[in-house]
PDB file of N, CA and C in Angstrom:
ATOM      1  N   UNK A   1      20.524 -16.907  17.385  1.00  0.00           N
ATOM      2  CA  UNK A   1      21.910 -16.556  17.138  1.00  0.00           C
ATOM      3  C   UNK A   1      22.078 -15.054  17.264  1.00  0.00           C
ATOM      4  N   UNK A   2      23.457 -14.517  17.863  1.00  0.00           N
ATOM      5  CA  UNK A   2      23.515 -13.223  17.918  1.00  0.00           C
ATOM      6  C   UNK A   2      24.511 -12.773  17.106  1.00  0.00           C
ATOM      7  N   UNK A   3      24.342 -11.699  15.718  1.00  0.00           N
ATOM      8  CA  UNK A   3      24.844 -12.122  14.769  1.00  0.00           C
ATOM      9  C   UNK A   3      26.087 -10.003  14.826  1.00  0.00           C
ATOM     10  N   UNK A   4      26.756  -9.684  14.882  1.00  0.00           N
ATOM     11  CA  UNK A   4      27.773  -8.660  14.859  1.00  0.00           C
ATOM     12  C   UNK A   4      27.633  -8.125  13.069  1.00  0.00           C
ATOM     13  N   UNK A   5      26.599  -7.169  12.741  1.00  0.00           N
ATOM     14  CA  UNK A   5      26.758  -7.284  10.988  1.00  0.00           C
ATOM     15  C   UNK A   5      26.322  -8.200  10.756  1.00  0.00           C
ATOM     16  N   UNK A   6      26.674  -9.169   9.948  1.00  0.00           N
ATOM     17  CA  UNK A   6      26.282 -10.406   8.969  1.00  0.00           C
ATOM     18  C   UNK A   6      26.957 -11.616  10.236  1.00  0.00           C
ATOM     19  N   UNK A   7      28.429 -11.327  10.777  1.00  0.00           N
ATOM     20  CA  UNK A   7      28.950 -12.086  11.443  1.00  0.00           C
ATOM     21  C   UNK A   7      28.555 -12.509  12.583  1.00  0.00           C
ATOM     22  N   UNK A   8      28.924 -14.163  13.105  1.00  0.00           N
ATOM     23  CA  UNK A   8      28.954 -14.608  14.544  1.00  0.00           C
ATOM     24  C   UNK A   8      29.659 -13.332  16.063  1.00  0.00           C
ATOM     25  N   UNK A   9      28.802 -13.199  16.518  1.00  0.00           N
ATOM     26  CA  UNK A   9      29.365 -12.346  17.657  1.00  0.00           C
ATOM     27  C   UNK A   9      30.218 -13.656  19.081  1.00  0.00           C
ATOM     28  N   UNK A  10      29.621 -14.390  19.157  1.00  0.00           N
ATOM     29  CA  UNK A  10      30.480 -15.524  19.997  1.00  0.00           C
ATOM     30  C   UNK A  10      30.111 -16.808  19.362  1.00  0.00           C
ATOM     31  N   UNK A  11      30.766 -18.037  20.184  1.00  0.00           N
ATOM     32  CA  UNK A  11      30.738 -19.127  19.455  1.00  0.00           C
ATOM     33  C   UNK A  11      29.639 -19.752  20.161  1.00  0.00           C
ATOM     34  N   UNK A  12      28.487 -20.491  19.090  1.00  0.00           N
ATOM     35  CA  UNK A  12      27.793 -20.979  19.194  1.00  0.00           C
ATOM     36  C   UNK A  12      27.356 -22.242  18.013  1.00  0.00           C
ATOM     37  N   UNK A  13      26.967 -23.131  19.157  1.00  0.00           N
ATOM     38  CA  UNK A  13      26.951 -24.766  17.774  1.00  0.00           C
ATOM     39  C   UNK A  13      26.431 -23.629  16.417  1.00  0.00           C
ATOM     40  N   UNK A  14      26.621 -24.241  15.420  1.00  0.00           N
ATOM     41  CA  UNK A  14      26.224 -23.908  14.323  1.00  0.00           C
ATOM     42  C   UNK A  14      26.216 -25.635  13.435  1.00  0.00           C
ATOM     43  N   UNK A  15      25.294 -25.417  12.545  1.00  0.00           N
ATOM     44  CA  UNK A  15      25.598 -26.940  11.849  1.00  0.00           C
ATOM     45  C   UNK A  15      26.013 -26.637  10.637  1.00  0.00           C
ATOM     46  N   UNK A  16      26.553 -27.419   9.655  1.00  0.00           N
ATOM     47  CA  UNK A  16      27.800 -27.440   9.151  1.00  0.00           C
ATOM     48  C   UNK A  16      27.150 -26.556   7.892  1.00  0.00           C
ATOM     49  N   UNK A  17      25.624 -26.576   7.171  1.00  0.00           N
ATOM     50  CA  UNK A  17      25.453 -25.488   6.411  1.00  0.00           C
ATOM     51  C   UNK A  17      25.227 -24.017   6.856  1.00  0.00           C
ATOM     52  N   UNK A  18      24.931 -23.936   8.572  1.00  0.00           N
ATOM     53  CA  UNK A  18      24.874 -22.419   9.159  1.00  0.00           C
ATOM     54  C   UNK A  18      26.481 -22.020   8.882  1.00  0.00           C
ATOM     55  N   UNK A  19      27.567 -22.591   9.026  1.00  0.00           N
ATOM     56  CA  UNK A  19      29.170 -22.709   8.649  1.00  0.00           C
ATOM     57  C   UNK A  19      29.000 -22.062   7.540  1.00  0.00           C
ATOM     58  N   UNK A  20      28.551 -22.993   6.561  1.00  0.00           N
ATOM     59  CA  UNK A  20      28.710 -22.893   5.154  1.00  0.00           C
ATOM     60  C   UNK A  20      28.205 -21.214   4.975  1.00  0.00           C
ATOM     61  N   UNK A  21      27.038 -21.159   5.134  1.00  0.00           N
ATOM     62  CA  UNK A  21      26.647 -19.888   4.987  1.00  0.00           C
ATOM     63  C   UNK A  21      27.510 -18.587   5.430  1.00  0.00           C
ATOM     64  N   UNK A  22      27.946 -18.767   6.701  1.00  0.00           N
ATOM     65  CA  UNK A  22      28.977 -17.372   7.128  1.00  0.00           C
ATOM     66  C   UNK A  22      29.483 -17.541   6.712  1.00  0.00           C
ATOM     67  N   UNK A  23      30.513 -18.600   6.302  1.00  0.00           N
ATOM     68  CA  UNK A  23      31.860 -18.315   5.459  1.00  0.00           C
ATOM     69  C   UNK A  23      31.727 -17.880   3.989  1.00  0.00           C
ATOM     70  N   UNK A  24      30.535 -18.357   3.737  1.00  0.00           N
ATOM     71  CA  UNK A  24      29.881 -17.596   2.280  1.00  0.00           C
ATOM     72  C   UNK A  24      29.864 -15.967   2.318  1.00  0.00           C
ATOM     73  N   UNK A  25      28.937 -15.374   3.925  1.00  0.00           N
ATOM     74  CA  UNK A  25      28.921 -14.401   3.550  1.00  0.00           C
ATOM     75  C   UNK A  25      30.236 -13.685   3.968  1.00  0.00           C
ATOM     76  N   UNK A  26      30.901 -13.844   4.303  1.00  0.00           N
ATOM     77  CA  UNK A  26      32.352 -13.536   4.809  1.00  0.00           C
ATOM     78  C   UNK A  26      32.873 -13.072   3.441  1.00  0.00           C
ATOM     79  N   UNK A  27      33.193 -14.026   2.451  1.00  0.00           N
ATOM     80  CA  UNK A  27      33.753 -13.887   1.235  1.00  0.00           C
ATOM     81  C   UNK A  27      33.070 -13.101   0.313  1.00  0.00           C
ATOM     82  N   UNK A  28      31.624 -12.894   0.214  1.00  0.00           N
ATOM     83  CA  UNK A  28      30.484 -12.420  -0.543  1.00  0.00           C
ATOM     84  C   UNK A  28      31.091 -10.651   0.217  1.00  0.00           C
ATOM     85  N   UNK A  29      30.820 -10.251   1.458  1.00  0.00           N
ATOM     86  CA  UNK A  29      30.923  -9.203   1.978  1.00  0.00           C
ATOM     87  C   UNK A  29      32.877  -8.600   1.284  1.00  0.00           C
ATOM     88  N   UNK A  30      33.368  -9.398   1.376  1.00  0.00           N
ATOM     89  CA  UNK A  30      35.023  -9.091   1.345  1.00  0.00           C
ATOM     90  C   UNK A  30      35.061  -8.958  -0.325  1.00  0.00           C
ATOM     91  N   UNK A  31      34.245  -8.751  -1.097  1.00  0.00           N
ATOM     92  CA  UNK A  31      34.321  -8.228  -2.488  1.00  0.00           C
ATOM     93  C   UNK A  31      34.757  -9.405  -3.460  1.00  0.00           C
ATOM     94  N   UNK A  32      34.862  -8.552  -4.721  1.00  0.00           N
ATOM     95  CA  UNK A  32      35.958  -9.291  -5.895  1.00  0.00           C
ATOM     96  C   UNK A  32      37.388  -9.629  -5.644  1.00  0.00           C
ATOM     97  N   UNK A  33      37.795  -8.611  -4.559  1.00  0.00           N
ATOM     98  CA  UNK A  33      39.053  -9.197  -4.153  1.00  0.00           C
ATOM     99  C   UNK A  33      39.238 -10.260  -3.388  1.00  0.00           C
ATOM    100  N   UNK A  34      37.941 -10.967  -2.707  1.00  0.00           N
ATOM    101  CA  UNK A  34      38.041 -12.219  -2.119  1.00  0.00           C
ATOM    102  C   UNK A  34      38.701 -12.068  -0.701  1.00  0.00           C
ATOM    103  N   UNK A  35      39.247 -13.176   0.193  1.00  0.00           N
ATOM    104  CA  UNK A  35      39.550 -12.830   1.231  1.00  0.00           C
ATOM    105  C   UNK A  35      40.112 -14.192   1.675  1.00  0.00           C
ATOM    106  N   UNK A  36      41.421 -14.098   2.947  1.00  0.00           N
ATOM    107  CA  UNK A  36      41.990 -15.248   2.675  1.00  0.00           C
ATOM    108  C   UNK A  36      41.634 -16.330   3.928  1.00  0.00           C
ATOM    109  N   UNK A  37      42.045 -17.494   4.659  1.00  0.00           N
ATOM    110  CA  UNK A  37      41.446 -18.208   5.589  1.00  0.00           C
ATOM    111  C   UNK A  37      41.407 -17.700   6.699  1.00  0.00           C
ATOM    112  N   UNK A  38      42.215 -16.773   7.011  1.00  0.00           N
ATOM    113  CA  UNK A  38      42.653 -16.409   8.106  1.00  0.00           C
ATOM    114  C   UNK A  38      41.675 -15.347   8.852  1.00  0.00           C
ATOM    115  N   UNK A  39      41.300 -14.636   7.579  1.00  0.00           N
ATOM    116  CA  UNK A  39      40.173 -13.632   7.514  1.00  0.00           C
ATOM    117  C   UNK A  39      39.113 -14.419   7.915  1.00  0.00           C
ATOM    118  N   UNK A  40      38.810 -15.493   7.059  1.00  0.00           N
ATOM    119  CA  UNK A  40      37.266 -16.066   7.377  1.00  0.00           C
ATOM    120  C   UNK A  40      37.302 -16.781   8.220  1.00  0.00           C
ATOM    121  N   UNK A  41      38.726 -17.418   9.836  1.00  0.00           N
ATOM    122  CA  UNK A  41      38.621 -18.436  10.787  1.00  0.00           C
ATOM    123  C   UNK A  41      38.256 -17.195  11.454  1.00  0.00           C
ATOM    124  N   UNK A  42      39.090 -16.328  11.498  1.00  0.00           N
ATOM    125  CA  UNK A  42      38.865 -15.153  12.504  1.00  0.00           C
ATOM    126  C   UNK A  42      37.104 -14.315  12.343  1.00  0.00           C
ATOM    127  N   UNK A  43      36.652 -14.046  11.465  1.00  0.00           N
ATOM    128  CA  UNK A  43      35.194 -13.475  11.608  1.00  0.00           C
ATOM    129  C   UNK A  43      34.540 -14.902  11.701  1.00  0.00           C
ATOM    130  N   UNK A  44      34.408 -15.535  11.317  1.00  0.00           N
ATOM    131  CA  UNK A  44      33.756 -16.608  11.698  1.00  0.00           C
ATOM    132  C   UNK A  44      33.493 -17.536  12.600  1.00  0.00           C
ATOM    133  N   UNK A  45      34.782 -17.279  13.520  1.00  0.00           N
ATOM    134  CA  UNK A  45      34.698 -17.698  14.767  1.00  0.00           C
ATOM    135  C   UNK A  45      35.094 -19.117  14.493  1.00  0.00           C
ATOM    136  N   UNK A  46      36.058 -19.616  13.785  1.00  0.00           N
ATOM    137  CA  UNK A  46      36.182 -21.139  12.813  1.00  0.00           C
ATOM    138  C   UNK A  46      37.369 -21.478  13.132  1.00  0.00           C
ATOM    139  N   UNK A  47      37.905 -22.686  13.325  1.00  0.00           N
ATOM    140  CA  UNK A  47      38.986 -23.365  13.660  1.00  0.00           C
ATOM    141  C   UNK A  47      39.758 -23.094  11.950  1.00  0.00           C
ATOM    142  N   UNK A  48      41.004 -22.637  11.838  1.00  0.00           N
ATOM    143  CA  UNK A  48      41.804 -22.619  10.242  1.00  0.00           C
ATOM    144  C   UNK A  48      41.416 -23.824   9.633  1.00  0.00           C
ATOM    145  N   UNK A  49      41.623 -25.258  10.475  1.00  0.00           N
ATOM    146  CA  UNK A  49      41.287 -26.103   9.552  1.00  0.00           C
ATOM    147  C   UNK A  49      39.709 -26.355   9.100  1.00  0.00           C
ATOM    148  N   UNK A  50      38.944 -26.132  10.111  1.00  0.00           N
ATOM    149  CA  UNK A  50      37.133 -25.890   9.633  1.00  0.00           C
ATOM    150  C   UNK A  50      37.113 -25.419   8.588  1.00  0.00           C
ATOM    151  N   UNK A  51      37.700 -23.801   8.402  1.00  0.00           N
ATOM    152  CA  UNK A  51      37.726 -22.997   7.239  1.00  0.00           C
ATOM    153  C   UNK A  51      37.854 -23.619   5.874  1.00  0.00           C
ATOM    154  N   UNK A  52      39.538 -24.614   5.680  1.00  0.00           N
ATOM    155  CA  UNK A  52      39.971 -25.035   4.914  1.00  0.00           C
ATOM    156  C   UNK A  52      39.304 -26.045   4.246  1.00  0.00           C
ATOM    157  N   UNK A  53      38.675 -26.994   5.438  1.00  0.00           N
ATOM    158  CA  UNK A  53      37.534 -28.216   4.738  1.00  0.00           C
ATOM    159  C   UNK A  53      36.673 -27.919   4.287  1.00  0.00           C
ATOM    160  N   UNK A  54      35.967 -26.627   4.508  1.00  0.00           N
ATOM    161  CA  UNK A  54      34.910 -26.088   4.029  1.00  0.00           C
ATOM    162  C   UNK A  54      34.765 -25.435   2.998  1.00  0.00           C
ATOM    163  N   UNK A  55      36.090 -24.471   2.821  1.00  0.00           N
ATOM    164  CA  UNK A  55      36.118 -23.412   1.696  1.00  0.00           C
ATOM    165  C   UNK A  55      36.370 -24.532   0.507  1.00  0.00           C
ATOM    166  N   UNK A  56      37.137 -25.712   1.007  1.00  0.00           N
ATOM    167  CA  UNK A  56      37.350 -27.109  -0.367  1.00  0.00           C
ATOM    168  C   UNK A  56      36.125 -27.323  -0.813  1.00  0.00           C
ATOM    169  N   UNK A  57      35.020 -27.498   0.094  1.00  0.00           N
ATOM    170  CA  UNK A  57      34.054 -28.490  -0.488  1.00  0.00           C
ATOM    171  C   UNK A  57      33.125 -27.158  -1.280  1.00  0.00           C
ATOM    172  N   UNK A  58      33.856 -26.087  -0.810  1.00  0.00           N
ATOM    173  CA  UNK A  58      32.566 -24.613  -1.440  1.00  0.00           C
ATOM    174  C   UNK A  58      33.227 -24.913  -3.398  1.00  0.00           C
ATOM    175  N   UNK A  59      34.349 -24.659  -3.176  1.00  0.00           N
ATOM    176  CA  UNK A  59      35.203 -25.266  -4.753  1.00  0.00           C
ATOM    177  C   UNK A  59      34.889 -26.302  -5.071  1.00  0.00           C
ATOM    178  N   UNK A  60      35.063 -27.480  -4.593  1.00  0.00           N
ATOM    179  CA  UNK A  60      34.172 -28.382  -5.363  1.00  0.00           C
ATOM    180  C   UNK A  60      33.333 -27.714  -5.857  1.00  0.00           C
ATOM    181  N   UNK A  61      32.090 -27.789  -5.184  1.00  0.00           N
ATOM    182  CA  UNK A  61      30.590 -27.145  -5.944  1.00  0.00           C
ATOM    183  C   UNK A  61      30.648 -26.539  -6.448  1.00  0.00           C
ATOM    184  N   UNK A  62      31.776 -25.708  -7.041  1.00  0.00           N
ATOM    185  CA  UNK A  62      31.525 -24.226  -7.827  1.00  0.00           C
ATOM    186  C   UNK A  62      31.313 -23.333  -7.427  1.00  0.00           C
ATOM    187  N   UNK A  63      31.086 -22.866  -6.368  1.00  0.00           N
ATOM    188  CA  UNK A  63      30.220 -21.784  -5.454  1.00  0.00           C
ATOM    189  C   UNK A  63      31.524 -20.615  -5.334  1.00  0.00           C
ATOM    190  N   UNK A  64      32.741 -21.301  -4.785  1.00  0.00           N
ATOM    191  CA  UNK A  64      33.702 -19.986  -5.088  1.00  0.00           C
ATOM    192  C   UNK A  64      34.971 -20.830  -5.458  1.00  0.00           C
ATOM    193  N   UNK A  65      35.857 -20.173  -6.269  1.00  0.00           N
ATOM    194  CA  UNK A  65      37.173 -19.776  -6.520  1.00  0.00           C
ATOM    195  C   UNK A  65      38.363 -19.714  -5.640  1.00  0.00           C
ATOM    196  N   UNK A  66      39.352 -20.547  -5.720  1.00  0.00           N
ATOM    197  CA  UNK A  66      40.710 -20.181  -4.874  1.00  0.00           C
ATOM    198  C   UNK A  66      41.616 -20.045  -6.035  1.00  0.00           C
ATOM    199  N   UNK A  67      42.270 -18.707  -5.343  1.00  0.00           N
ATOM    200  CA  UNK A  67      44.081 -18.357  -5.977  1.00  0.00           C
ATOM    201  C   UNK A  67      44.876 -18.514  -5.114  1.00  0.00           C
ATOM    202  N   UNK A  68      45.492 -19.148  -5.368  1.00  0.00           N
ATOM    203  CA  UNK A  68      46.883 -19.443  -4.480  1.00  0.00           C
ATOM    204  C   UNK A  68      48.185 -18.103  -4.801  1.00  0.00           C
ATOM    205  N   UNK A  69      48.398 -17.463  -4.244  1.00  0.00           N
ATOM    206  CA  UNK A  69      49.594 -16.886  -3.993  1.00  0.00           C
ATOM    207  C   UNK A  69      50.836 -16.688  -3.133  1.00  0.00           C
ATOM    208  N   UNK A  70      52.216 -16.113  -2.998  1.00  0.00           N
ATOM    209  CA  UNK A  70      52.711 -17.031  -2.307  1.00  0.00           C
ATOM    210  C   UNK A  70      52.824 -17.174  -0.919  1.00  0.00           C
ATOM    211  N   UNK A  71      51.854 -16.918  -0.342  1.00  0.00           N
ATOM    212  CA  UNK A  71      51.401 -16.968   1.141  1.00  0.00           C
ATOM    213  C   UNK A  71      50.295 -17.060   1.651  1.00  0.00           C
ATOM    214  N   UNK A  72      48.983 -16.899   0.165  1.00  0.00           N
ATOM    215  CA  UNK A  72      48.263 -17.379   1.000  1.00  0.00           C
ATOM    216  C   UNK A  72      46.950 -18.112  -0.054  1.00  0.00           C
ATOM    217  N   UNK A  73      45.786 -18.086   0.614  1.00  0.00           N
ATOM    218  CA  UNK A  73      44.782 -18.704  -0.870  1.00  0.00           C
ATOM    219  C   UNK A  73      43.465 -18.052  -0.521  1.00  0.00           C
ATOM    220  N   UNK A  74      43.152 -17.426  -1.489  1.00  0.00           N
ATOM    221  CA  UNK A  74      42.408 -16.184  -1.534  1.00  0.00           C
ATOM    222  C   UNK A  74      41.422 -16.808  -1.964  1.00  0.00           C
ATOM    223  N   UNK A  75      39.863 -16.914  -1.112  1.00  0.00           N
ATOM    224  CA  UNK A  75      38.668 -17.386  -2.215  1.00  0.00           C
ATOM    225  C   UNK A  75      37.790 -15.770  -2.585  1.00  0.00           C
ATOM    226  N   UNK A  76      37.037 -16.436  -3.848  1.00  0.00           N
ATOM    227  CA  UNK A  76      36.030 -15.281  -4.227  1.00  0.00           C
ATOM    228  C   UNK A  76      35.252 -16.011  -4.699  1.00  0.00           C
ATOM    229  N   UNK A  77      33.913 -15.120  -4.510  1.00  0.00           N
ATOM    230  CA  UNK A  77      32.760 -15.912  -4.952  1.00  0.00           C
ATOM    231  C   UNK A  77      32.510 -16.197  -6.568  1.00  0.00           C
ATOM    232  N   UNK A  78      31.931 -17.017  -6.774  1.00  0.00           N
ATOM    233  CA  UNK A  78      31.468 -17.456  -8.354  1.00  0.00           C
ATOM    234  C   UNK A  78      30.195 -16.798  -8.491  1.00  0.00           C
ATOM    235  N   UNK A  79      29.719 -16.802  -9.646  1.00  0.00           N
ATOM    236  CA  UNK A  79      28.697 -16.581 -10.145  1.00  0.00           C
ATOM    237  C   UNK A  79      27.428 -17.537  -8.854  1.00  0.00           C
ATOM    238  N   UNK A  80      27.689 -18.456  -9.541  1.00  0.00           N
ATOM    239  CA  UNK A  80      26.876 -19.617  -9.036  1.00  0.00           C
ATOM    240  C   UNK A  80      26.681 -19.406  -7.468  1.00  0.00           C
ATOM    241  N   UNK A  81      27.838 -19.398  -7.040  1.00  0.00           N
ATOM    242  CA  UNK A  81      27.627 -18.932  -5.602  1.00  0.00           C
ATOM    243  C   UNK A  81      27.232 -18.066  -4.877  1.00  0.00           C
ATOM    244  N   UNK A  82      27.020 -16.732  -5.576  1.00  0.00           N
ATOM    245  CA  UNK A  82      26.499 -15.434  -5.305  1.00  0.00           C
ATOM    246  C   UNK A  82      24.900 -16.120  -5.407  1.00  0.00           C
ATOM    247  N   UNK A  83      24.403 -16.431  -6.688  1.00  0.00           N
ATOM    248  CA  UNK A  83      23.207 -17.110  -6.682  1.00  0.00           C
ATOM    249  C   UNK A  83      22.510 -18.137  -5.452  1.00  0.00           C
ATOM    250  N   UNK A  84      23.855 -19.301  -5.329  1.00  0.00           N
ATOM    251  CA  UNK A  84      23.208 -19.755  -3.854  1.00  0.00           C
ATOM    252  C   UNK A  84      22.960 -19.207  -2.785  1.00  0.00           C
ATOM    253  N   UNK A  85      24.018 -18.344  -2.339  1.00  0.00           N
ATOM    254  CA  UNK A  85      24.169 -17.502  -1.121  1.00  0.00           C
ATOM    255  C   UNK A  85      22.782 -16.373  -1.087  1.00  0.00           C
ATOM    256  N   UNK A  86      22.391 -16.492  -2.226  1.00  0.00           N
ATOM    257  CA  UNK A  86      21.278 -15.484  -2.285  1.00  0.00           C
ATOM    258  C   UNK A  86      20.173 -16.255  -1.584  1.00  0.00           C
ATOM    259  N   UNK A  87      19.944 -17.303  -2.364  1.00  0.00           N
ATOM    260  CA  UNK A  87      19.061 -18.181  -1.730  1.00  0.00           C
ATOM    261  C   UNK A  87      18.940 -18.908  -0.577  1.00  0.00           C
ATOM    262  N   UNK A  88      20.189 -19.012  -0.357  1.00  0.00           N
ATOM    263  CA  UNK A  88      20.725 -19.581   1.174  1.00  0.00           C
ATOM    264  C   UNK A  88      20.045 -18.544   1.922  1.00  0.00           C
ATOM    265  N   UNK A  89      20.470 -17.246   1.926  1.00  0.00           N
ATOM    266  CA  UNK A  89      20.081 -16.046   2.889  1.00  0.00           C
ATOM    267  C   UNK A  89      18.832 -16.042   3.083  1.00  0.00           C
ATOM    268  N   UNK A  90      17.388 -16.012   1.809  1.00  0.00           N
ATOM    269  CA  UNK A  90      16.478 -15.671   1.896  1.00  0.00           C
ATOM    270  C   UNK A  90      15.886 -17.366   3.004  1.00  0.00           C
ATOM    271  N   UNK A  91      16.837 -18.762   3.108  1.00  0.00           N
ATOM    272  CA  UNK A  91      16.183 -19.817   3.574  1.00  0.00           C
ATOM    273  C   UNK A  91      16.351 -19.214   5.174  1.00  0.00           C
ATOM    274  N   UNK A  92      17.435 -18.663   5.585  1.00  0.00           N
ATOM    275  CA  UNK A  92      18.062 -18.568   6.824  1.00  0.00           C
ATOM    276  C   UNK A  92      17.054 -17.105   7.273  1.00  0.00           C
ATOM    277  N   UNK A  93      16.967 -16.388   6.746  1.00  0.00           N
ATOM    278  CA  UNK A  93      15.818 -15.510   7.377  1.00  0.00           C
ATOM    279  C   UNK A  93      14.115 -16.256   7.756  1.00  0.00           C
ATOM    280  N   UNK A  94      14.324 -17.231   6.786  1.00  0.00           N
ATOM    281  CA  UNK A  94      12.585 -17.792   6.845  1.00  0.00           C
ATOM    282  C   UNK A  94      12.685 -18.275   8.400  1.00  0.00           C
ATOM    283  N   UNK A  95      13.914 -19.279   7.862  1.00  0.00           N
ATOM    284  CA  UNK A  95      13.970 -20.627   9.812  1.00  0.00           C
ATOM    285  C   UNK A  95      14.073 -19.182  10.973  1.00  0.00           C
ATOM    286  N   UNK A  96      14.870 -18.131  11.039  1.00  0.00           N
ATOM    287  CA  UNK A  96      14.953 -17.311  11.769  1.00  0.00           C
ATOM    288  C   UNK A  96      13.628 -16.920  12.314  1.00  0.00           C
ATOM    289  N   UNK A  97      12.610 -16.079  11.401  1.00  0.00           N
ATOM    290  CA  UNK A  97      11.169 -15.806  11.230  1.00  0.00           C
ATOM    291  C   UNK A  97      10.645 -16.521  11.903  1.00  0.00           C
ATOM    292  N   UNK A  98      10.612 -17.909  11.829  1.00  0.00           N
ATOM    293  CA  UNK A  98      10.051 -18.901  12.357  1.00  0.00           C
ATOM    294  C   UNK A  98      10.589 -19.614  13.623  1.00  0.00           C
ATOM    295  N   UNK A  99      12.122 -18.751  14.104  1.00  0.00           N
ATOM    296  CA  UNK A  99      12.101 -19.115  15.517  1.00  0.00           C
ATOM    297  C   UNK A  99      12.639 -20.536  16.024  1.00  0.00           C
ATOM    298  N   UNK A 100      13.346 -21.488  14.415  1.00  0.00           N
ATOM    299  CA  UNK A 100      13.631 -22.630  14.200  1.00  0.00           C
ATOM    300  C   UNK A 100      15.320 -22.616  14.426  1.00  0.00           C
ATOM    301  N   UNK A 101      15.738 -23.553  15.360  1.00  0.00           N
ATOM    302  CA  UNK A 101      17.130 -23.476  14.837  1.00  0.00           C
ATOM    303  C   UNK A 101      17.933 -23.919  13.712  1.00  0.00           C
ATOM    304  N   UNK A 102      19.137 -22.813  13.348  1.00  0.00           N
ATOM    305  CA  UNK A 102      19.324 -23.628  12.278  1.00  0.00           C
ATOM    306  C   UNK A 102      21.339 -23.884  11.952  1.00  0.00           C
TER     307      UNK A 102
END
């Protein structure tokens, strides 16, 4: 993968936790103030609705937070999710290391 910063530089398959992960670090990088879909279809290289199914199922799990305001819905990371994303990162450097796709 050829990655711009933390971000996708063009579109390439990704499977649905390599997803999970950029849009993690998308929101992780964009602070306490969080950041809204539009932000994370556009660096992520993500269809709005990809974003939306995804950033749902990140809330489910706890991993991050949505505020709705009146235009748009802002996620930020959780506790919990800073924690996964930590661990997520250190899995995604290993498969990298190792030359595995992931």
């Amino acid at each position: 993968m050829k990655f711009v910063g933390s971000f996708m530089a063009k579109a390439q398959y990704r499977s649905k936790m390599a997803q999970m992960h950029e849009i993690l670090a998308i929101i992780s990088y964009e602070g306490q103030y969080g950041t809204n879909v539009s932000n994370i279809a556009h660096k992520a290289n993500l269809s709005h609705h990809t974003v939306i199914e995804s950033c749902k199922q990140l809330v489910e799990s706890g991993l991050v937070e949505q505020h709705v305001d009146k235009r748009n819905r802002i996620f930020q990371m959780t506790d919990k999710g800073r924690m996964f994303f930590k661990e997520m990162d250190r899995f995604q450097n290993l498969v990298c290391s190792l030359n595995l796709k992931y």
